[in-house]
C-alpha atoms as a PDB file:
ATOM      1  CA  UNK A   1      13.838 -11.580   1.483  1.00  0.00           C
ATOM      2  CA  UNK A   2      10.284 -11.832   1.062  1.00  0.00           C
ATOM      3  CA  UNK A   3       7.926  -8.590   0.953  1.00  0.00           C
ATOM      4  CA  UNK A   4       6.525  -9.976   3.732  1.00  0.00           C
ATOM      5  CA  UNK A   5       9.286  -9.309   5.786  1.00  0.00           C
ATOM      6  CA  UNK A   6      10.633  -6.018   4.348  1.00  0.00           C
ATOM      7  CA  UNK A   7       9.183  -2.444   6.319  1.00  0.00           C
ATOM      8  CA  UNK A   8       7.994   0.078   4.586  1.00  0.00           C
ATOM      9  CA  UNK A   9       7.069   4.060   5.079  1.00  0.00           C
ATOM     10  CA  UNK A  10       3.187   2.908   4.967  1.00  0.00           C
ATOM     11  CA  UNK A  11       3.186  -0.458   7.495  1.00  0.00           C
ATOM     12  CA  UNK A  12       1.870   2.087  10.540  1.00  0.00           C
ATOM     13  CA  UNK A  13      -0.928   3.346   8.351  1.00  0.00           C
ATOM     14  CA  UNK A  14      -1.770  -0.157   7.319  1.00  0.00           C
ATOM     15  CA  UNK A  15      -1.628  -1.260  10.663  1.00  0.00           C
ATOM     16  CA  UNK A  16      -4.203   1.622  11.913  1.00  0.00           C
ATOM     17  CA  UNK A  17      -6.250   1.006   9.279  1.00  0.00           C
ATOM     18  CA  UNK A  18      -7.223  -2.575   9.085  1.00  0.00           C
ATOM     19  CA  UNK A  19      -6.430  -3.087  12.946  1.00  0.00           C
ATOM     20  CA  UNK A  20      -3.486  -5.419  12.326  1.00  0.00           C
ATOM     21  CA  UNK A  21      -0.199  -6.213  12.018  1.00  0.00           C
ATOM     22  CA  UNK A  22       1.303  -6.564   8.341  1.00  0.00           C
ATOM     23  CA  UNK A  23       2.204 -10.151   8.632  1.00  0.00           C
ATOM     24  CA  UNK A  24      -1.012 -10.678   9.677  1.00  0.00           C
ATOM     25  CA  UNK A  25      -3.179  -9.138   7.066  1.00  0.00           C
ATOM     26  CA  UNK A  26      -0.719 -11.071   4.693  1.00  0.00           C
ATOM     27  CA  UNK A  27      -2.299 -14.360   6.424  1.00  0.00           C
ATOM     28  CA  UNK A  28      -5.482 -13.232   6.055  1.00  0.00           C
ATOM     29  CA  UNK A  29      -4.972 -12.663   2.315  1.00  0.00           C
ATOM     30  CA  UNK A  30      -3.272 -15.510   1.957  1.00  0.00           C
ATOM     31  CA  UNK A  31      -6.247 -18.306   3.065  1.00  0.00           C
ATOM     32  CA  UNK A  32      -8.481 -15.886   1.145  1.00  0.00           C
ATOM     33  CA  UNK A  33     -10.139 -13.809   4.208  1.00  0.00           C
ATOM     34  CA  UNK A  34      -9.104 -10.369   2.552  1.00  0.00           C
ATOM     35  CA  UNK A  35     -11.405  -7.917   1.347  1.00  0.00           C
ATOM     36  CA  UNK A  36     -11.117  -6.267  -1.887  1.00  0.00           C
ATOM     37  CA  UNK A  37      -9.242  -2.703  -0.348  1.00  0.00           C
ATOM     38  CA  UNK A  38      -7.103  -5.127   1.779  1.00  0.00           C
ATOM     39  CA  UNK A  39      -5.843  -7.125  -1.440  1.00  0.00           C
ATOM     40  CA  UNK A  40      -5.040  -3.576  -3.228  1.00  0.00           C
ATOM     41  CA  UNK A  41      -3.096  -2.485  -0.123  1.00  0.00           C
ATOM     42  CA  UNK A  42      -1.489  -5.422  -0.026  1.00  0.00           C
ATOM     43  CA  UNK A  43      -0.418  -4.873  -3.312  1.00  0.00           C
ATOM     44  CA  UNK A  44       0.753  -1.571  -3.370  1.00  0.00           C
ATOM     45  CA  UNK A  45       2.469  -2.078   0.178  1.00  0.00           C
ATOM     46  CA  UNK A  46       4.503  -5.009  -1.490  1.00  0.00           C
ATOM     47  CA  UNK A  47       5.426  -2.441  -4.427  1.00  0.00           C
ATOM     48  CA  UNK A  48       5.899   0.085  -2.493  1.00  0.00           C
ATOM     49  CA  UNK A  49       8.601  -2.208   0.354  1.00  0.00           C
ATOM     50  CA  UNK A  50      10.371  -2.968  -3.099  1.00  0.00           C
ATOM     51  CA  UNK A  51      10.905   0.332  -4.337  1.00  0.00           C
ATOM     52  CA  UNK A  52      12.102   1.887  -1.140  1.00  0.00           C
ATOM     53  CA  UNK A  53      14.775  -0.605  -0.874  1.00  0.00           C
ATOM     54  CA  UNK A  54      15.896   0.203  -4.418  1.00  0.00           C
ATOM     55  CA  UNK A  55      16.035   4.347  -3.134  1.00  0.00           C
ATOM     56  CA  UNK A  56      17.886   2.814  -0.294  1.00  0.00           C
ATOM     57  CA  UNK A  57      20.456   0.788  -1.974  1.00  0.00           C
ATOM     58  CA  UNK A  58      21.011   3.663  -4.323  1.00  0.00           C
ATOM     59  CA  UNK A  59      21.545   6.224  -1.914  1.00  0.00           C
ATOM     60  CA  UNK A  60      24.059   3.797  -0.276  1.00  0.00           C
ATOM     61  CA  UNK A  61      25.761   3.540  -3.593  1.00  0.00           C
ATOM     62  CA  UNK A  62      25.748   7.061  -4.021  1.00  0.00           C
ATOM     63  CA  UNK A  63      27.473   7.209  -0.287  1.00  0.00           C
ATOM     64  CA  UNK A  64      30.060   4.608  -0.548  1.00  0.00           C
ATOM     65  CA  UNK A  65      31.168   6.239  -3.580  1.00  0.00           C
ATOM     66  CA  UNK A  66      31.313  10.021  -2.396  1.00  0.00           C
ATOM     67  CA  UNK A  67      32.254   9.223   1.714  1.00  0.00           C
ATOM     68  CA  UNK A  68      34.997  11.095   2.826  1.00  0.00           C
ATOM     69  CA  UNK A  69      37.707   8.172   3.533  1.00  0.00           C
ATOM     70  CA  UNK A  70      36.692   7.003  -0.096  1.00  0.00           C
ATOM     71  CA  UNK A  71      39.455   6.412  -2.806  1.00  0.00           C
ATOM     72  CA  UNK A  72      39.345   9.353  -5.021  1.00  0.00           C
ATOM     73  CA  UNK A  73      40.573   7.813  -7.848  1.00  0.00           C
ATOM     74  CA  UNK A  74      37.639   5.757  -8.234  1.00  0.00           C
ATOM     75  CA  UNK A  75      35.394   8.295  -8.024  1.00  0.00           C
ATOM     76  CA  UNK A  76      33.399   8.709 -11.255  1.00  0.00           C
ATOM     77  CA  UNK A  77      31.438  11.150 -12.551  1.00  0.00           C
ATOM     78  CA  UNK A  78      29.663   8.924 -15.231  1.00  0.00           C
ATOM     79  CA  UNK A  79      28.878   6.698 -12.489  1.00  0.00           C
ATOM     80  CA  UNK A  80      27.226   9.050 -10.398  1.00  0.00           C
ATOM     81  CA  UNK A  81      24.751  10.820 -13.019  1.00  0.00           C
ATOM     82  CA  UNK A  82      24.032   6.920 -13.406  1.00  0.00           C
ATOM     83  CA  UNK A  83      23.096   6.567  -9.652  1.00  0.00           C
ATOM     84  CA  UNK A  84      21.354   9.972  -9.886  1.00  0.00           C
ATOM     85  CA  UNK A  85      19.470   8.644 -12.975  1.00  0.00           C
ATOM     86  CA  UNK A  86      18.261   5.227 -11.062  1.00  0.00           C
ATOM     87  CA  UNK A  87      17.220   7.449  -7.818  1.00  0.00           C
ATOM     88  CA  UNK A  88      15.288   9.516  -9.811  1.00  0.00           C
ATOM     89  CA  UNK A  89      13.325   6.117 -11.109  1.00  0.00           C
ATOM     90  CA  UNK A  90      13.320   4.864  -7.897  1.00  0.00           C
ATOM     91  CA  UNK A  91      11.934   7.539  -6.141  1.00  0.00           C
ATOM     92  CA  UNK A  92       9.230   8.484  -8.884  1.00  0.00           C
ATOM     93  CA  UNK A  93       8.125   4.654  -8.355  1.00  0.00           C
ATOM     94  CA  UNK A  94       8.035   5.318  -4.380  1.00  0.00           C
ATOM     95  CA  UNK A  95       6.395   8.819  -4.886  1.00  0.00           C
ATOM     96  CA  UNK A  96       3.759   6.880  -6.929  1.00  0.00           C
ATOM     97  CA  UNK A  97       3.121   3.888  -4.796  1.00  0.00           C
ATOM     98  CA  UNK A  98       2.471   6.104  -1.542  1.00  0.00           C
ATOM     99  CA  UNK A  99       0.557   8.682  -2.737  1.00  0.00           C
ATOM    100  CA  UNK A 100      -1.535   5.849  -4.096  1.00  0.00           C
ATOM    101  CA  UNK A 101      -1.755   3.693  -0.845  1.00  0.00           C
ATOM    102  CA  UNK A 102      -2.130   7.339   1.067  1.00  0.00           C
ATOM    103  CA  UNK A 103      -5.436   7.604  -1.785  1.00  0.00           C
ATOM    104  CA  UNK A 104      -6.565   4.252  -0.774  1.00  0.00           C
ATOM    105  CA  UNK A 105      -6.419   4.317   2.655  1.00  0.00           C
ATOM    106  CA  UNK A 106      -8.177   7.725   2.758  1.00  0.00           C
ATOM    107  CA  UNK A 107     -10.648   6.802   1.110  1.00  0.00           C
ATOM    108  CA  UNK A 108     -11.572   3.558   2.798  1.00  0.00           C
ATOM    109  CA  UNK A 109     -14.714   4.049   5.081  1.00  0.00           C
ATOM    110  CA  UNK A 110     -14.246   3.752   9.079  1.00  0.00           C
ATOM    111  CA  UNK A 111     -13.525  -0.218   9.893  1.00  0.00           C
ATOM    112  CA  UNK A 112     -16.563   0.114  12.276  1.00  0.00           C
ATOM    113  CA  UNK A 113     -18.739   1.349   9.539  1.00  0.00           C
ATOM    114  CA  UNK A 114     -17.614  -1.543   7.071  1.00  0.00           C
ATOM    115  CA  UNK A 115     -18.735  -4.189  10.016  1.00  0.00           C
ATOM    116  CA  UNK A 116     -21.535  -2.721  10.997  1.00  0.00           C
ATOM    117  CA  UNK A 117     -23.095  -2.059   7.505  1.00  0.00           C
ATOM    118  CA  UNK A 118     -22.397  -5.796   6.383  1.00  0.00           C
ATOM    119  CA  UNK A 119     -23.207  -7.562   9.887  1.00  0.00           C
ATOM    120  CA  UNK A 120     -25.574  -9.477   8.097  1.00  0.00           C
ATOM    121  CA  UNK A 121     -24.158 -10.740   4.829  1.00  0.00           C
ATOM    122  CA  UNK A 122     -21.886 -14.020   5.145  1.00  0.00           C
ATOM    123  CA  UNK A 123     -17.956 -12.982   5.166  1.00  0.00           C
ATOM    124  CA  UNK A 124     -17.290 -14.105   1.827  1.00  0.00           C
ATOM    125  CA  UNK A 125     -19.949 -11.659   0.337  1.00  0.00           C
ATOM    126  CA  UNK A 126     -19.362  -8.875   2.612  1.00  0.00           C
ATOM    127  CA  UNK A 127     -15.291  -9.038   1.250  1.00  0.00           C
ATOM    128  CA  UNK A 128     -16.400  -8.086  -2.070  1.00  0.00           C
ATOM    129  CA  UNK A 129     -19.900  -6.792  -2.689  1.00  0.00           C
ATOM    130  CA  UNK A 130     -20.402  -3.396  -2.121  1.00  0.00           C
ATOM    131  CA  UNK A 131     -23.710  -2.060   0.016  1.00  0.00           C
ATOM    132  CA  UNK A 132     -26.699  -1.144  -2.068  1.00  0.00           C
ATOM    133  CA  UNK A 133     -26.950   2.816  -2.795  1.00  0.00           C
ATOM    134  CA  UNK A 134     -29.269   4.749   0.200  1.00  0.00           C
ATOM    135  CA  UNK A 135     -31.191   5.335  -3.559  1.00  0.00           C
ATOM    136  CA  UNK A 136     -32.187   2.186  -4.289  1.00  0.00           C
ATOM    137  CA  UNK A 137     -33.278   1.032  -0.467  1.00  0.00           C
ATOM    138  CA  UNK A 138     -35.323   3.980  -0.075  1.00  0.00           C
ATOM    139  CA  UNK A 139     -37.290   3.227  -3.320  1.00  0.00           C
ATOM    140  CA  UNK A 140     -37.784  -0.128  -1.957  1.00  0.00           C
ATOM    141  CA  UNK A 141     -40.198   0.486   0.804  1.00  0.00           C
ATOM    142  CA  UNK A 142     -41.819   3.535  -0.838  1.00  0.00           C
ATOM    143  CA  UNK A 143     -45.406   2.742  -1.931  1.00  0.00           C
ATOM    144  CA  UNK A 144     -46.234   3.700  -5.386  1.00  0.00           C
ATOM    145  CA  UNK A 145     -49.203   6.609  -5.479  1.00  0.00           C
ATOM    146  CA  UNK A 146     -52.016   6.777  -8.374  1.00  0.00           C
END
C-alpha cells in the first residue's frame, strides 16, 4: 500500500494547515505545485505513516502472542524482548518523525500571511523564495543624509 493511502497521527494537522486533504497535497506535489514546507511535510508524513504501521504491527505481534486463548507453549520469552526491542525502534522513529512534523507545522507562518505576502510574485517563485527581511526593504526607500 502506498503512503499515499496509509493514515497517520498527523493527516488532521496537515489537513488544517495547508487547507487540504492529504491526497490532495500529494497531487499538488506531485505536478510540482508544492512549496518548499509542503514537500518537507510531505516527507516526514510519509515517514512518519511508515513507522506507525511498524508500532502497529508490533504491538499486534506482541498481542497475538500474549492473548489469553493463546497456546502457551509457544509463548517465548526470547521472542518477546525481541518484539519489545523492535517497538522500542519503532516508536523512537515515530517519536522523532512527529515531534518533527509538530516543529514544522508550528513554525510555518499563517496560510493567509504566506498568500498575501507573495500575491505578487509568479507561483513558481513564491513556492521557494523566501520574502526579503523588513531590514533590507526599509533601507531601500530611506534617503541617504550628508
Amino acid at each position: 500500500m502506498s503512503v499515499i493511502q496509509r493514515s497517520s497521527s498527523r493527516d488532521a494537522a496537515l489537513q488544517e494547515a495547508f487547507g487540504a486533504e492529504v491526497a490532495e497535497l500529494y497531487a499538488h506535489a506531485t505536478r510540482g505545485e508544492a512549496s518548499a514546507a509542503l514537500q518537507r511535510a510531505l516527507e516526514l508524513r510519509s515517514f512518519l505513516a511508515v513507522a506507525e504501521e511498524q508500532v502497529a504491527r508490533v504491538r499486534d505481534r506482541v498481542h497475538a502472542a500474549t492473548a489469553a486463548d493463546g497456546d502457551m507453549d509457544a509463548l517465548s520469552a526470547e521472542d518477546l524482548r525481541w518484539d519489545a526491542d523492535w517497538l522500542q525502534a519503532a516508536l523512537a522513529g515515530r517519536d522523532g518523525y512527529t515531534a518533527a512534523l509538530d516543529e514544522l507545522l508550528r513554525t510555518m507562518p499563517p496560510p493567509n500571511q504566506v498568500a498575501v505576502s507573495r500575491a505578487a510574485v509568479s507561483p513558481k517563485i513564491a513556492a521557494t523564495a523566501p520574502p526579503a527581511p523588513a531590514a533590507s526593504r526599509a533601507g531601500a526607500v530611506r534617503t541617504r543624509r550628508p
